[in-house]
Protein backbone atom coordinates (compact mmCIF):
# COMPACT_ATOMS: atom_id res chain seq x y z
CA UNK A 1 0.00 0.00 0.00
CA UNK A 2 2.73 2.27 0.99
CA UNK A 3 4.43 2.02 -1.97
CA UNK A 4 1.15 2.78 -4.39
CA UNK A 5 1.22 5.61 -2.02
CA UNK A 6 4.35 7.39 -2.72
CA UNK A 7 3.53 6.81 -6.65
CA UNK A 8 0.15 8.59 -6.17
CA UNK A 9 1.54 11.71 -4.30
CA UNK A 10 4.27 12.06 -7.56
CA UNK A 11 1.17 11.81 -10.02
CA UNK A 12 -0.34 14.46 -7.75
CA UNK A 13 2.65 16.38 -7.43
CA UNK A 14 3.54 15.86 -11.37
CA UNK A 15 0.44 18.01 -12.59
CA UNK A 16 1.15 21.12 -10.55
CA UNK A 17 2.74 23.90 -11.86
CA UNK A 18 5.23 24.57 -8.56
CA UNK A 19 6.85 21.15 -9.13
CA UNK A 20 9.03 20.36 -12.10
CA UNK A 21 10.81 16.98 -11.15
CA UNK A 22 11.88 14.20 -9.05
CA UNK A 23 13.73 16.85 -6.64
CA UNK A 24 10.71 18.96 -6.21
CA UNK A 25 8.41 15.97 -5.92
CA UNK A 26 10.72 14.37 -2.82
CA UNK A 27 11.10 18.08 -0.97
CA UNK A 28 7.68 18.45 -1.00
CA UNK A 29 6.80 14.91 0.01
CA UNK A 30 9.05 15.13 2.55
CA UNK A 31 8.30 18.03 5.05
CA UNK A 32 4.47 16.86 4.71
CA UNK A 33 5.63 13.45 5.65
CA UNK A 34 7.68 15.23 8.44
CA UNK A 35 4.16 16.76 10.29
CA UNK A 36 2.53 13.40 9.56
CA UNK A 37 5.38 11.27 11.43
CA UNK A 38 5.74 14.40 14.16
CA UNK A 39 1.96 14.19 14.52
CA UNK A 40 2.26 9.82 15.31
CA UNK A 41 4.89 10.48 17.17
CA UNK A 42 3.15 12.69 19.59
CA UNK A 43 0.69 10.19 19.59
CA UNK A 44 2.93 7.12 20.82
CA UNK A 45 4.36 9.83 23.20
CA UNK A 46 1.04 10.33 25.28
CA UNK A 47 0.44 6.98 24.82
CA UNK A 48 3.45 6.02 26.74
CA UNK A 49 3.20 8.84 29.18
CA UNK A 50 -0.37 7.77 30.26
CA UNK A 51 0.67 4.06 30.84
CA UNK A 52 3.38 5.39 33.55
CA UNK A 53 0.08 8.07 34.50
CA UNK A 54 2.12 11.40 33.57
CA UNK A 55 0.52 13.79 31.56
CA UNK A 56 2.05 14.81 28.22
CA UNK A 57 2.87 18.15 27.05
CA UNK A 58 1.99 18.45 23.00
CA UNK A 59 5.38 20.08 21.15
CA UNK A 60 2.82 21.28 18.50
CA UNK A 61 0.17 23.80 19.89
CA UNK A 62 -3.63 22.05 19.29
CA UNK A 63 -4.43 24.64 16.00
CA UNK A 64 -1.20 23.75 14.19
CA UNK A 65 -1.49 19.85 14.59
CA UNK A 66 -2.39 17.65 11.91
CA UNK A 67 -5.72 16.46 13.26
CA UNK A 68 -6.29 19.82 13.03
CA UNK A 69 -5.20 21.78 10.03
CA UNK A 70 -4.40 18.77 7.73
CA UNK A 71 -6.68 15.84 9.22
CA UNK A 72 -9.65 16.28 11.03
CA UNK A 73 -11.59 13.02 11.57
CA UNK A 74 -15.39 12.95 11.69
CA UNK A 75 -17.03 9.63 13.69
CA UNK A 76 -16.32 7.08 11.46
CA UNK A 77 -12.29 7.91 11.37
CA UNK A 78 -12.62 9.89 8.02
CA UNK A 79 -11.62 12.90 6.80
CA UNK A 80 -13.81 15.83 8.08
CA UNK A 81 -14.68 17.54 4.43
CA UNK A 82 -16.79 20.03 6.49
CA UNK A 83 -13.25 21.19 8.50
CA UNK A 84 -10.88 20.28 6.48
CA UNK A 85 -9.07 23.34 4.70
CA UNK A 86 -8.44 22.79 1.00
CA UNK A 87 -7.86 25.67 -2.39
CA UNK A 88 -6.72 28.61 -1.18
CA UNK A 89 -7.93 28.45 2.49
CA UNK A 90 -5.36 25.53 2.85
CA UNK A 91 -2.68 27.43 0.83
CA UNK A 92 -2.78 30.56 2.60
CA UNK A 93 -2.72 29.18 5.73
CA UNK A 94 0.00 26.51 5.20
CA UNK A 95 2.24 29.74 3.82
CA UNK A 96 1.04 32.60 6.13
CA UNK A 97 0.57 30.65 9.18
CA UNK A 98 1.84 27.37 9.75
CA UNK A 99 5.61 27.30 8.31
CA UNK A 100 6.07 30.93 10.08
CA UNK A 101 4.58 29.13 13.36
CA UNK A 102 6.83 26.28 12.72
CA UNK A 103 10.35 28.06 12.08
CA UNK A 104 10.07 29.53 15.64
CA UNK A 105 10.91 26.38 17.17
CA UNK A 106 14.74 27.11 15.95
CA UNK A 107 16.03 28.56 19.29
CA UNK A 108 19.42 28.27 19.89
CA UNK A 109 18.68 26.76 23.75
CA UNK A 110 17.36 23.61 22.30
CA UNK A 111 19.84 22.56 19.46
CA UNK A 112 19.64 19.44 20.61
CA UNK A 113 15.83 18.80 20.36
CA UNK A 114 13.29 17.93 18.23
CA UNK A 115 11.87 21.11 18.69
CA UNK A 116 14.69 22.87 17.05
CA UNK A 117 14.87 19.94 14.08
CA UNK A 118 11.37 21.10 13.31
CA UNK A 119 12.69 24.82 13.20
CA UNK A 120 15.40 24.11 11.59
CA UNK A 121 13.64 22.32 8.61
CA UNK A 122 11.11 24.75 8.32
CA UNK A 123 13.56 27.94 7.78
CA UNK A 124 15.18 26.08 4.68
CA UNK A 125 12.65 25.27 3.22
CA UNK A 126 9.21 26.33 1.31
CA UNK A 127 5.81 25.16 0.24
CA UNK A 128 6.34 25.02 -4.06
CA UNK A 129 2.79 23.33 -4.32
CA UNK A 130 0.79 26.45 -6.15
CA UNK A 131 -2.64 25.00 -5.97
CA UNK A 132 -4.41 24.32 -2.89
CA UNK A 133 -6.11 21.87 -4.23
CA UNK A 134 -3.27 19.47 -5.25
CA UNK A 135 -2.06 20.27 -1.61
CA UNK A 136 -5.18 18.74 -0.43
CA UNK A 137 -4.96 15.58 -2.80
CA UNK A 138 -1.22 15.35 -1.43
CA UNK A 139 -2.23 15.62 1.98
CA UNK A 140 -5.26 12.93 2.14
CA UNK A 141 -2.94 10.44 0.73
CA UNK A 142 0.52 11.17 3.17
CA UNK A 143 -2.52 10.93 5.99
CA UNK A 144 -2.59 6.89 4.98
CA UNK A 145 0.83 6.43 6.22
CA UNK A 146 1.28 5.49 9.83
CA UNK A 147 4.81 5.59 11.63
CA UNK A 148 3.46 4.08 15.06
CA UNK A 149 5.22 0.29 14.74
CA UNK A 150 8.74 -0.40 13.59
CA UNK A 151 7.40 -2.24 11.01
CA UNK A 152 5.93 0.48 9.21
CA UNK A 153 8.69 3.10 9.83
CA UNK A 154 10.70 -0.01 8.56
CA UNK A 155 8.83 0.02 5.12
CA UNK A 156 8.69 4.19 4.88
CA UNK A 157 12.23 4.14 5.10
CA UNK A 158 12.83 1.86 2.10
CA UNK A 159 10.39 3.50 0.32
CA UNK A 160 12.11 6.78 1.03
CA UNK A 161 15.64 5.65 -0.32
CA UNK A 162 13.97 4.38 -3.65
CA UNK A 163 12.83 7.86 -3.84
CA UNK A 164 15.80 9.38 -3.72
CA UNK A 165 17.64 6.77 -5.88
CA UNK A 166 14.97 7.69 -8.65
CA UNK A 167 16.68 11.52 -8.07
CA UNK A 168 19.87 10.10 -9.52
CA UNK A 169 17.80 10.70 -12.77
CA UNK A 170 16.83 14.04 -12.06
CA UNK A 171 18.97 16.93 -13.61
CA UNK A 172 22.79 17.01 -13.66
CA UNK A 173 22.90 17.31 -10.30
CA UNK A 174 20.73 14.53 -8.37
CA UNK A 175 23.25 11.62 -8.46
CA UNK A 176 24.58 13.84 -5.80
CA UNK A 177 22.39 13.05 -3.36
CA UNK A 178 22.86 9.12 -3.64
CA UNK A 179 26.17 6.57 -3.40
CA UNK A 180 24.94 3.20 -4.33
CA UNK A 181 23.54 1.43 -1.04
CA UNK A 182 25.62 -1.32 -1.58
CA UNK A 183 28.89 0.32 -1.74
CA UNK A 184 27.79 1.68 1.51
CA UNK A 185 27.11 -0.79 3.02
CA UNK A 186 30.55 -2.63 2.19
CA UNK A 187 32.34 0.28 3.26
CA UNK A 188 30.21 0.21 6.77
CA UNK A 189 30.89 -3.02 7.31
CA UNK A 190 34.93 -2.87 6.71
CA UNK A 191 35.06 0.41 8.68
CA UNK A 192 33.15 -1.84 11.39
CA UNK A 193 32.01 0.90 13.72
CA UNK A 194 31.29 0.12 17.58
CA UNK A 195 28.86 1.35 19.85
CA UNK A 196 29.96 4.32 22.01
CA UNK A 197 32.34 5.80 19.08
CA UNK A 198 31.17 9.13 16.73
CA UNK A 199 30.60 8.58 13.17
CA UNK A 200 30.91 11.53 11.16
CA UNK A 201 29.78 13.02 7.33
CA UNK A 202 30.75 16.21 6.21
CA UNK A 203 29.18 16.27 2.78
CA UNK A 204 26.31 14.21 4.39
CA UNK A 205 23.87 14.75 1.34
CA UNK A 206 20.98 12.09 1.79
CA UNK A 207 22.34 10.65 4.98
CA UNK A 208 23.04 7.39 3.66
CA UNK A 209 26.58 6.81 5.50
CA UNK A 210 24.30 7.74 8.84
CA UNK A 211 21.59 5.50 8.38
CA UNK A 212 23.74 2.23 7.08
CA UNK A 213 25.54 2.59 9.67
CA UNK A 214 22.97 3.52 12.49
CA UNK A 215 21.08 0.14 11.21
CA UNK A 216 24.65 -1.80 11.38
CA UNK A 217 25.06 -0.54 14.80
CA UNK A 218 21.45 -1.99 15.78
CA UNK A 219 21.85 -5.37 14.47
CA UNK A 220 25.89 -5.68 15.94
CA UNK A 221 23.55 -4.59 19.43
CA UNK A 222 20.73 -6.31 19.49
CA UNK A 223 20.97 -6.77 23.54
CA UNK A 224 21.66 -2.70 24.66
CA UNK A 225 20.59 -1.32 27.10
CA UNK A 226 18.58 1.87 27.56
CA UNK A 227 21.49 4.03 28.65
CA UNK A 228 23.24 2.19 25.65
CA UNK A 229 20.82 3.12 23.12
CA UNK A 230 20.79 6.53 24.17
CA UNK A 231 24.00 7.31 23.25
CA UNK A 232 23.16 5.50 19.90
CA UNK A 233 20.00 7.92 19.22
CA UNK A 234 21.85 10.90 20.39
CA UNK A 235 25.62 11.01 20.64
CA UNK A 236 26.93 8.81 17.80
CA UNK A 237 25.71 10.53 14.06
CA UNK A 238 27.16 13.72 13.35
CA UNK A 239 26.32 15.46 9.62
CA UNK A 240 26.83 18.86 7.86
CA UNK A 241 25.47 19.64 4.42
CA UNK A 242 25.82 22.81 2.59
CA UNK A 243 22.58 22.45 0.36
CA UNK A 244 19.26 22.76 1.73
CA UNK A 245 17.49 19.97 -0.31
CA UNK A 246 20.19 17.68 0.67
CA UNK A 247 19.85 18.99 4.42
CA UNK A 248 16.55 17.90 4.03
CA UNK A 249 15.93 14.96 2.84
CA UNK A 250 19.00 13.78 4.85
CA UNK A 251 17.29 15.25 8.10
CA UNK A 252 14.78 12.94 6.73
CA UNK A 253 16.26 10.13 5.74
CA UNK A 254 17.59 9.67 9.41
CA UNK A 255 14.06 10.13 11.05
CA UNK A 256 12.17 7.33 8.85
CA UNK A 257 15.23 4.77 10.07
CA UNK A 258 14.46 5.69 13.62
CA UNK A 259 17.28 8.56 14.56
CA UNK A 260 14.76 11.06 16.03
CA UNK A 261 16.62 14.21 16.17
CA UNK A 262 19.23 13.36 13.79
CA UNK A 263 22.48 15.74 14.82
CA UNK A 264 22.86 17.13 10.96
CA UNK A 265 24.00 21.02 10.70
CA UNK A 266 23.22 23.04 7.23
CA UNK A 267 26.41 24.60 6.74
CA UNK A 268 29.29 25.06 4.38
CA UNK A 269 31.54 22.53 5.83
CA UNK A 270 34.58 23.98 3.85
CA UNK A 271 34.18 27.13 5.03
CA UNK A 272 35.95 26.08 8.71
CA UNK A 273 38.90 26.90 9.04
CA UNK A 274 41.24 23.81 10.23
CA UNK A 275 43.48 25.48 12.38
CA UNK A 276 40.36 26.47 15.09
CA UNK A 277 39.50 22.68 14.69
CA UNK A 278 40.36 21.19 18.28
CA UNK A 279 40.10 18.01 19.92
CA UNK A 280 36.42 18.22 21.38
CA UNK A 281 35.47 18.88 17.74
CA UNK A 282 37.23 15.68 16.54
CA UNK A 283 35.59 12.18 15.54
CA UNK A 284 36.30 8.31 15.73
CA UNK A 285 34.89 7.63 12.55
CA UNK A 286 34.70 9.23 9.11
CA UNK A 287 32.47 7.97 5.86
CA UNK A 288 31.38 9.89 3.35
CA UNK A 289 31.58 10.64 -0.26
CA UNK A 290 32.30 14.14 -1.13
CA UNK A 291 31.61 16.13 -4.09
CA UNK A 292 34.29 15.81 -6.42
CA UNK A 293 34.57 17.88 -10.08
CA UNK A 294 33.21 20.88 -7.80
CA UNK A 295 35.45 24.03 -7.19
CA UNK A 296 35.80 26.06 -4.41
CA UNK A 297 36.41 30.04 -4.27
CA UNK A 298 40.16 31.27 -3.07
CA UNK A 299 38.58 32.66 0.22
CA UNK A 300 37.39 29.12 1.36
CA UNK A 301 40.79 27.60 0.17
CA UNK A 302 42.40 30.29 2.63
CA UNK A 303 40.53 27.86 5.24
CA UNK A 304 43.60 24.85 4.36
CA UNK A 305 47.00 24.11 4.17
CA UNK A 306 46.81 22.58 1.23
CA UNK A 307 45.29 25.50 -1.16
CA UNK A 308 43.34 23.88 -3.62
CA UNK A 309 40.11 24.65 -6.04
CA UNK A 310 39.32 20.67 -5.99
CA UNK A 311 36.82 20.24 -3.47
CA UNK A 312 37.28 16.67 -2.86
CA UNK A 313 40.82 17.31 -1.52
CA UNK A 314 39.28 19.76 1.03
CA UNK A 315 36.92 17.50 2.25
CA UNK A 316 40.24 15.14 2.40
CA UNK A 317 42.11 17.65 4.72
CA UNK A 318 39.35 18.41 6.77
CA UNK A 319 38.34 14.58 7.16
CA UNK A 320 42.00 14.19 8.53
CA UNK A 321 42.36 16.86 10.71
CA UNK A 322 38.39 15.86 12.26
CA UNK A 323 39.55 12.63 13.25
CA UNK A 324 40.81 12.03 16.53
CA UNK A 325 44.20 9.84 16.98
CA UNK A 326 43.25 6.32 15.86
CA UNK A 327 40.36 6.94 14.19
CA UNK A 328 39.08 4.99 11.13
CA UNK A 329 38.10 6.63 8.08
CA UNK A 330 36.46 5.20 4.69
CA UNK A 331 36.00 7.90 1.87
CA UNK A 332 35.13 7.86 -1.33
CA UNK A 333 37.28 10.10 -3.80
CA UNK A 334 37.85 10.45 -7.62
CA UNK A 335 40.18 7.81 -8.67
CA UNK A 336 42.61 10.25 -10.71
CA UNK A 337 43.76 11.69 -7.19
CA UNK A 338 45.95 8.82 -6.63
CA UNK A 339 47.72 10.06 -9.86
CA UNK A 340 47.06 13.79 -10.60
CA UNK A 341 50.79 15.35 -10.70
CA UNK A 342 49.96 19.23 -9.73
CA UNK A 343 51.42 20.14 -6.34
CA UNK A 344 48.00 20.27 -4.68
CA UNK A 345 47.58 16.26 -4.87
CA UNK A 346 50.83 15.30 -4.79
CA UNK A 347 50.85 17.11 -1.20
CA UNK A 348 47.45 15.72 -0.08
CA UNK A 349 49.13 12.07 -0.86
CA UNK A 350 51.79 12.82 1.11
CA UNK A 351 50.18 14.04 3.86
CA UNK A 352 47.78 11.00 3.43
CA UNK A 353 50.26 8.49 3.77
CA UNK A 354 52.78 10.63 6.06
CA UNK A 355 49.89 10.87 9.18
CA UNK A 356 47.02 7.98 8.36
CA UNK A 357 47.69 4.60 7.95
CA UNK A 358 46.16 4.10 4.16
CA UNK A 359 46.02 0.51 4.37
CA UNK A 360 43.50 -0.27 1.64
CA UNK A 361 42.21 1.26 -1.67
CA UNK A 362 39.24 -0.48 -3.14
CA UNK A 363 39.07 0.39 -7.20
CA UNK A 364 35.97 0.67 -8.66
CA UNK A 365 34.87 0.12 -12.29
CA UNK A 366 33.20 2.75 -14.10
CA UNK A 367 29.23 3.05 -13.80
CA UNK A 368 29.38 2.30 -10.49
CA UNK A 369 27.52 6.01 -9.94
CA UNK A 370 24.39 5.84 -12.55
CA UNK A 371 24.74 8.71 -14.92
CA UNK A 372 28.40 9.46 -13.85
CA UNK A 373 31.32 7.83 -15.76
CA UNK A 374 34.18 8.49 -13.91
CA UNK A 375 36.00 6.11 -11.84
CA UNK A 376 36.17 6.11 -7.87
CA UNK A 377 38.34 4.59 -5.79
CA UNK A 378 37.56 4.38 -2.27
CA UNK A 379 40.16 4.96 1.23
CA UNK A 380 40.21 3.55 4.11
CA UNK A 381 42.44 4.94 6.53
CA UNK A 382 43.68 5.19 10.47
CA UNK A 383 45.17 7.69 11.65
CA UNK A 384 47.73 8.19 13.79
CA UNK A 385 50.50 6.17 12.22
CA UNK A 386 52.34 6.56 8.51
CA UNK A 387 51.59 4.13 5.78
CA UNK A 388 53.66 1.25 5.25
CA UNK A 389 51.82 -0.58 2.90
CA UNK A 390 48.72 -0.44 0.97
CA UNK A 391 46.70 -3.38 0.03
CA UNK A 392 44.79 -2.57 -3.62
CA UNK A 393 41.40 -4.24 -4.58
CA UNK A 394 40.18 -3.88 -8.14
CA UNK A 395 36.80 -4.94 -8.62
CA UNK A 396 36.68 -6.54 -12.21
CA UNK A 397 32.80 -7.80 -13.34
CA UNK A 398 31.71 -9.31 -15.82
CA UNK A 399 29.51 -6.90 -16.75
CA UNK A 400 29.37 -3.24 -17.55
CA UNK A 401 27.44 -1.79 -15.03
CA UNK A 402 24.33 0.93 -15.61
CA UNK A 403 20.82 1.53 -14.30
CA UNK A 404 19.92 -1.82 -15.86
CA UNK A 405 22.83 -3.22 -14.14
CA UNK A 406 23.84 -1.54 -11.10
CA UNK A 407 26.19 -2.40 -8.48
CA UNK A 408 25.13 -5.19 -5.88
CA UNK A 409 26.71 -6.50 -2.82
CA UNK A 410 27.02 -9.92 -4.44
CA UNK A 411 30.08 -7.77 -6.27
CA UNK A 412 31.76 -6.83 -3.38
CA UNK A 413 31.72 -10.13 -1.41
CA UNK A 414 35.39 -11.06 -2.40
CA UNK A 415 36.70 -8.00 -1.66
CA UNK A 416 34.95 -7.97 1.88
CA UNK A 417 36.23 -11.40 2.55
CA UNK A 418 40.07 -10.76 1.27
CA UNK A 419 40.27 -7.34 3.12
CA UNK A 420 40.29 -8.70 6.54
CA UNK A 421 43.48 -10.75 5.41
CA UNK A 422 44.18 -8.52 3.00
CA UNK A 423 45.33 -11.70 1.07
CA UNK A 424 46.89 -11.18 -2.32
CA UNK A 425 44.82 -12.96 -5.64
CA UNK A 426 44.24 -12.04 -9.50
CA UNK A 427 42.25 -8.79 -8.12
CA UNK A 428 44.21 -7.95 -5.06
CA UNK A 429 48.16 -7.12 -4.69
CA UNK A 430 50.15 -5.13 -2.05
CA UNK A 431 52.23 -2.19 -2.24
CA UNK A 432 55.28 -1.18 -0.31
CA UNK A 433 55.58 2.63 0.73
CA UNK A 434 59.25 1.93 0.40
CA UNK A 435 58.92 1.59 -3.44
CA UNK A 436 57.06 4.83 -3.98
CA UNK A 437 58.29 7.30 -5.51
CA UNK A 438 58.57 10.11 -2.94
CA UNK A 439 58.89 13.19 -5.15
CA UNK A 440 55.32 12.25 -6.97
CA UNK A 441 53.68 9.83 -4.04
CA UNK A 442 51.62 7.89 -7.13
CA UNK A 443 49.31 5.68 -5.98
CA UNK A 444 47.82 5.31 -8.87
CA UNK A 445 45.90 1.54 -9.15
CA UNK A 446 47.98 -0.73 -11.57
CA UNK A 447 47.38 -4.11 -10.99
CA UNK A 448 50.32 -6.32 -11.67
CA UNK A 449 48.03 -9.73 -11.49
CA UNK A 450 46.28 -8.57 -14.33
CA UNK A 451 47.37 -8.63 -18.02
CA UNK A 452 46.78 -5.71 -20.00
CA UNK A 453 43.97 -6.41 -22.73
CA UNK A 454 43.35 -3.98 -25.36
CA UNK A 455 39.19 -3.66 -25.51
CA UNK A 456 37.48 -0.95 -26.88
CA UNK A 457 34.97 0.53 -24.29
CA UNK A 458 31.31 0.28 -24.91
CA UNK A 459 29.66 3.91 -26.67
CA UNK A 460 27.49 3.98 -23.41
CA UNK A 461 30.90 3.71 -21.19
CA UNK A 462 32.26 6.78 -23.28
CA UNK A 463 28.66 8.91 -23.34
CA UNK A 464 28.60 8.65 -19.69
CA UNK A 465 31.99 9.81 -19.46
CA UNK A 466 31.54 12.89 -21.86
CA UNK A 467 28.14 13.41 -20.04
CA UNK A 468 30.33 13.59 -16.93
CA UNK A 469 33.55 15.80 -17.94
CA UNK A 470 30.41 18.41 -19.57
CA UNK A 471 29.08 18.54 -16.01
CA UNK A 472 32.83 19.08 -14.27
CA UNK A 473 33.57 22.15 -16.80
CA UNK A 474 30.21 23.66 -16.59
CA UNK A 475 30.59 23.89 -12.54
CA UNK A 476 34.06 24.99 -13.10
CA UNK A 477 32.88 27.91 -15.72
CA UNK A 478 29.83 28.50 -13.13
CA UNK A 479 32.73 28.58 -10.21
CA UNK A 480 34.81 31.17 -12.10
CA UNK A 481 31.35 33.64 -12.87
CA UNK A 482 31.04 33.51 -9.39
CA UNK A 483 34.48 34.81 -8.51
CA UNK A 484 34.11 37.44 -11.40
């Protein structure tokens, strides 16, 4: 049901004239979702509060809530036409009223609350649905969803990632917002968090680094205790994302897998400064996947030793100076930066290697990001301790991969197995610091257990690619307009 759901609010959403695509459809879903699972959750809350025989204090006041505004039931548990607000009674007072109402809750005092989530969300973003009407249709159908058992929240938050996998297709710019689940989850489960550390994401996008590993964290724990899962719901995620969308749906994300005030910051995480970065600021554990092909302004690159317009090398310093001594870190990064030759790289590789422990690089084929065609790599890290050897996986399939054919974790199985040995075999090899060259530090992947074969790449493999480098230059061009 929920999933005919979620395809009826898009053909809803699809015919009005505020919404133009799959980003627009999933920001507006998503903060009417947001009242629907605040309003259930209020619900459970006095619930539970009148079993121990407290009394409950509502978060939203009576007029805003969605039994109210949104919902109101007549006897038989059915929408209220009578009191229900719809065309431009519903409009004006969603706009004038209830998202002015809302961003309030963003006080400073209470950064840790839901209270100030709801605030938060509310000041970044805005109601795009023009016609009350469509509003109403959108609303009747979000008011089918229930979040009040673990199944159901369970089944939302599949249902949610699907919908932002399907924003991989949207524009030039929503493959942003999703890596490929399954390359998460590999990553998670090599990084092998524990309860009680900090997991961080600095270009946390759609939250899926947070969530894998918040639902790794559960299953490794099935047997914690309250004070134990606590600390899991409140002290262990840590997120900042510079674009509101992303902010968002990541905020998002997080509640529907059960992180109820989800510790995510909208800011420009490039725009600290490292040197004011101190120890109480610092993490056990880093995953993400920056942007890469982006560039940043002079003033921002001011903010690092390294200066640099390549904003995945940024996120590189800053993920290294974040971590605390002996922390872990998995990233995912272009794969030309183990190769690029301009001073900039050749200094982040050396401070790499010089003050983490690389100790593996898994290579990844091309396609492996739908509608991208440039090749990742991914590093895992501890620092603390120089590099003395790295241990190279290349993941070689037997098929190209695409949307038809996208990554699974079936791929990644050897590679999970081999790492914790870091055996060598036809797709793994090791390489000795010793026998780098130490005035370029290339890492680049060249797999000696592998014999060169001359193939010519597939027209799709090449499209992609051009598709890809015609995105890179236009953000470059759009970079350099801004500095002009």
């Amino acid at each position: 049901m929920f999933e005919q759901t979620f395809k009826n609010i898009d053909d809803i959403l699809h015919k009005d004239a505020g919404c133009s695509n799959e980003l627009d459809y999933v920001e507006q879903t998503s903060w009417i979702l947001f009242l629907k699972y605040l309003n259930d959750l209020e619900i459970e809350r006095k619930t539970k509060a009148e079993l121990t025989g407290k009394e409950y204090q509502f978060i939203i006041d009576k007029k805003y809530s969605w039994d109210v505004w949104a919902a109101p039931k007549n006897g038989d548990g059915k929408i209220d036409r009578n009191k229900a607000l719809t065309g431009d009674d519903l409009k004006d007072f969603v706009d004038l009223k209830l998202i002015p109402y809302l961003k309030k809750f963003k006080k400073p005092d209470y950064a840790t609350t839901i209270e100030y989530k709801i605030g938060e969300i509310f000041h970044e973003l805005k109601n795009k649905i023009q016609s009350g009407y469509t509003l109403r249709g959108v609303i009747d159908l979000v008011d089918q969803l229930r979040f009040q058992s673990s199944a159901e929240k369970h089944e939302m938050s599949h249902l949610y990632e699907d919908k932002i996998k399907n924003m991989g297709n949207a524009g030039r710019n929503g493959g942003e917002y999703y890596t490929p689940r399954p390359l998460i989850k590999t990553i998670v489960k090599v990084v092998a968090p524990e309860l009680g550390k900090t997991i961080y994401d600095g270009a946390v996008g759609s939250a899926g680094f947070l969530c894998e590993s918040f639902e790794y964290l559960k299953e490794h724990n099935k047997n914690r205790s309250v004070a134990q899962d606590k600390v899991l719901q409140g002290k262990t995620f840590y997120g900042k994302e510079k674009k509101s969308l992303a902010y968002i749906i990541g905020t998002m994300n997080m509640i529907l897998h059960g992180v109820e005030t989800p510790n995510i910051v909208h800011t420009n995480t490039l725009s600290e400064n490292l040197a004011d970065i101190q120890e109480k600021d610092r993490y056990d554990i880093v995953l993400a996947n920056p942007p890469f092909g982006g560039k940043e302004r002079a003033e921002v690159q001011q903010n690092f030793p390294i200066k640099t317009g390549e904003t995945a090398s940024l996120f590189l310093q800053h993920f290294i100076k974040i971590l605390r001594a002996g922390g872990r870190g998995g990233v995912v990064i272009k794969n030309t930066f183990l190769s690029n030759m301009d001073n900039a790289s050749v200094s982040m590789r050396k401070l790499l290697i010089e003050s983490c422990n690389l100790n593996t690089v898994l290579d990844l084929p091309g396609g492996t990001f739908q509608g991208a065609g440039v090749k990742t790599v991914v590093l895992f890290f501890e620092k603390g301790s120089p590099t003395r050897k790295i241990w190279y996986y290349q993941l070689n399939l037997d098929r190209n991969l695409g949307k038809t054919n996208p990554l699974n974790e079936k791929d990644l199985e050897e590679f999970v197995k081999l790492q914790t040995t870091k055996a060598n075999s036809e797709n793994s090899w090791t390489v000795k610091i010793a026998d780098v060259d130490k005035t370029t530090f290339d890492l680049s992947v060249k797999n000696p257990n592998k014999k060169e074969e001359t193939t010519l790449r597939e027209p799709q493999e090449i499209l992609e690619e051009m598709k890809a480098l015609d995105i890179e230059s236009a953000d470059i061009l759009n970079s350099i307009l801004e500095i002009i």
